[in-house]
Protein backbone atom coordinates (compact mmCIF):
# COMPACT_ATOMS: atom_id res chain seq x y z
CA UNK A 1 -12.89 -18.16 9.21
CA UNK A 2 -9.86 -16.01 9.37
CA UNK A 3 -9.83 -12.86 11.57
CA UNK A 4 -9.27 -9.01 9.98
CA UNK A 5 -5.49 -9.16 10.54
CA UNK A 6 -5.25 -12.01 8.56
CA UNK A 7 -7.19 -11.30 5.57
CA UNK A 8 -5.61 -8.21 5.53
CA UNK A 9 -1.92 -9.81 5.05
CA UNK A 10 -3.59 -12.05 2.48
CA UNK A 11 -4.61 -9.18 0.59
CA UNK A 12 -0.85 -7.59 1.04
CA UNK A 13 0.26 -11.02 -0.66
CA UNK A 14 -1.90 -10.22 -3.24
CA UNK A 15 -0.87 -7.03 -3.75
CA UNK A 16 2.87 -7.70 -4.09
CA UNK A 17 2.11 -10.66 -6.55
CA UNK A 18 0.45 -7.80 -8.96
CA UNK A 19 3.23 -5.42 -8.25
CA UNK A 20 5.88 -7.71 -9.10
CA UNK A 21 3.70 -8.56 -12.66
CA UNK A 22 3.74 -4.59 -13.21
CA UNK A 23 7.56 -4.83 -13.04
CA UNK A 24 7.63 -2.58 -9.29
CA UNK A 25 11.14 -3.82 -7.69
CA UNK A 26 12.80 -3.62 -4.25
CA UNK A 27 9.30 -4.91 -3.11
CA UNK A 28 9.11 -4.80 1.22
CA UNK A 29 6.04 -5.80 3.43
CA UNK A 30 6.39 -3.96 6.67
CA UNK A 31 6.33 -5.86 9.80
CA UNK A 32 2.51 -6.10 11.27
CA UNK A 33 0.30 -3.06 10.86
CA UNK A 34 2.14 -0.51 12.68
CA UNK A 35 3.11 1.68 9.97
CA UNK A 36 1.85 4.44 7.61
CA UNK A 37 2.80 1.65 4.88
CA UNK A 38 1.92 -1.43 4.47
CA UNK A 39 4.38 -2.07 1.22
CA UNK A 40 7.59 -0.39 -0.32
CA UNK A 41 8.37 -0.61 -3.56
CA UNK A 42 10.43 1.54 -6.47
CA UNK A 43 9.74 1.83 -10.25
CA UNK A 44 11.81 3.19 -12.52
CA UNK A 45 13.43 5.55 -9.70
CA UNK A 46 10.27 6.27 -7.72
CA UNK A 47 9.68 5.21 -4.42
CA UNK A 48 5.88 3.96 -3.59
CA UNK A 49 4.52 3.92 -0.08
CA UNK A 50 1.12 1.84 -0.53
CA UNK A 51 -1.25 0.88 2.14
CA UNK A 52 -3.31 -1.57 1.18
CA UNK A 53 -7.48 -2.10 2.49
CA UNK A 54 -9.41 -5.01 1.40
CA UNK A 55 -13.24 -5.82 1.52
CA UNK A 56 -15.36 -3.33 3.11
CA UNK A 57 -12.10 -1.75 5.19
CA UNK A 58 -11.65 1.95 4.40
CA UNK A 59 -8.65 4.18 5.06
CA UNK A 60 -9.09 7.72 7.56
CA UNK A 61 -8.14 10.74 6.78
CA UNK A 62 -5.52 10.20 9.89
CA UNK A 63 -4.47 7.50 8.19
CA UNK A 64 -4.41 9.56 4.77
CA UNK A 65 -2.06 12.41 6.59
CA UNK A 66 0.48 9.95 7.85
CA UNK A 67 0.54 8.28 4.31
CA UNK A 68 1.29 11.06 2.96
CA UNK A 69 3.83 12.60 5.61
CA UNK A 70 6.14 9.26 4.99
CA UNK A 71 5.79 9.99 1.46
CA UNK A 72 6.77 13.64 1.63
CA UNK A 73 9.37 13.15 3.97
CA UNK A 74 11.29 10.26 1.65
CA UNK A 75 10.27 11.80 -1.61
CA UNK A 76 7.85 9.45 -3.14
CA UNK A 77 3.98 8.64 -4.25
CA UNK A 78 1.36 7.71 -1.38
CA UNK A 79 -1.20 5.07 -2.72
CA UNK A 80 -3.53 3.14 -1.83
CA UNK A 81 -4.72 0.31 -2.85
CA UNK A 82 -8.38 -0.98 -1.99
CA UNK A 83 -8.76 -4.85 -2.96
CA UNK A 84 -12.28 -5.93 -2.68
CA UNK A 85 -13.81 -8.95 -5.54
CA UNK A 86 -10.35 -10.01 -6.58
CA UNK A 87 -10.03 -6.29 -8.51
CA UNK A 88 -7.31 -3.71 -7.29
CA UNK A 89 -8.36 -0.05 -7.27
CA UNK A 90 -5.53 2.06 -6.66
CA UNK A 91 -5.77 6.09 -5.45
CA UNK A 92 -2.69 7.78 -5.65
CA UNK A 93 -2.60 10.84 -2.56
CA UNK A 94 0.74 13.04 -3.96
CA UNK A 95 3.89 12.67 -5.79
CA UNK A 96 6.68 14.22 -4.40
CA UNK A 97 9.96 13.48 -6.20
């Protein structure tokens, strides 16, 4: 059985696989799970910051605030993306461009 950490960088995997078939470029994983972010990624000019949660994980609102202060700060969309049953639901938390 794989631990947390690991299912959650399966579930990133996942995640960039879909955003490369929905034509997102400049695609970046950050480094472990001490960012805001888990994945950067631009489409057609915009910068996305996306943290992504899978099964039964959930995001704070701490976590919610920073997402969206990284956003802010670099101009760009806060998302996140909750992958649970092999379905994506994505919640977008501001735009600022």
């Amino acid at each position: 059985m794989a631990n947390p950490y690991r299912i959650g960088r399966i579930a990133e995997k996942k995640i960039v696989n879909t955003l490369k078939a929905k034509r997102f470029r400049n695609i970046r994983r950050s480094k472990g799970s001490r960012g805001p972010a888990d994945i950067y990624a631009k489409k057609k000019g915009k910068k996305y910051y996306i943290q992504v949660k899978s099964k039964s994980a959930s995001i704070t609102k701490k976590g919610i605030q920073r997402l969206r202060k990284l956003a802010k700060k670099r101009c760009g969309v806060a998302v996140v993306i909750h992958r649970k049953k092999g379905k994506n639901k994505w919640r977008f938390f501001g735009n600022w461009r």
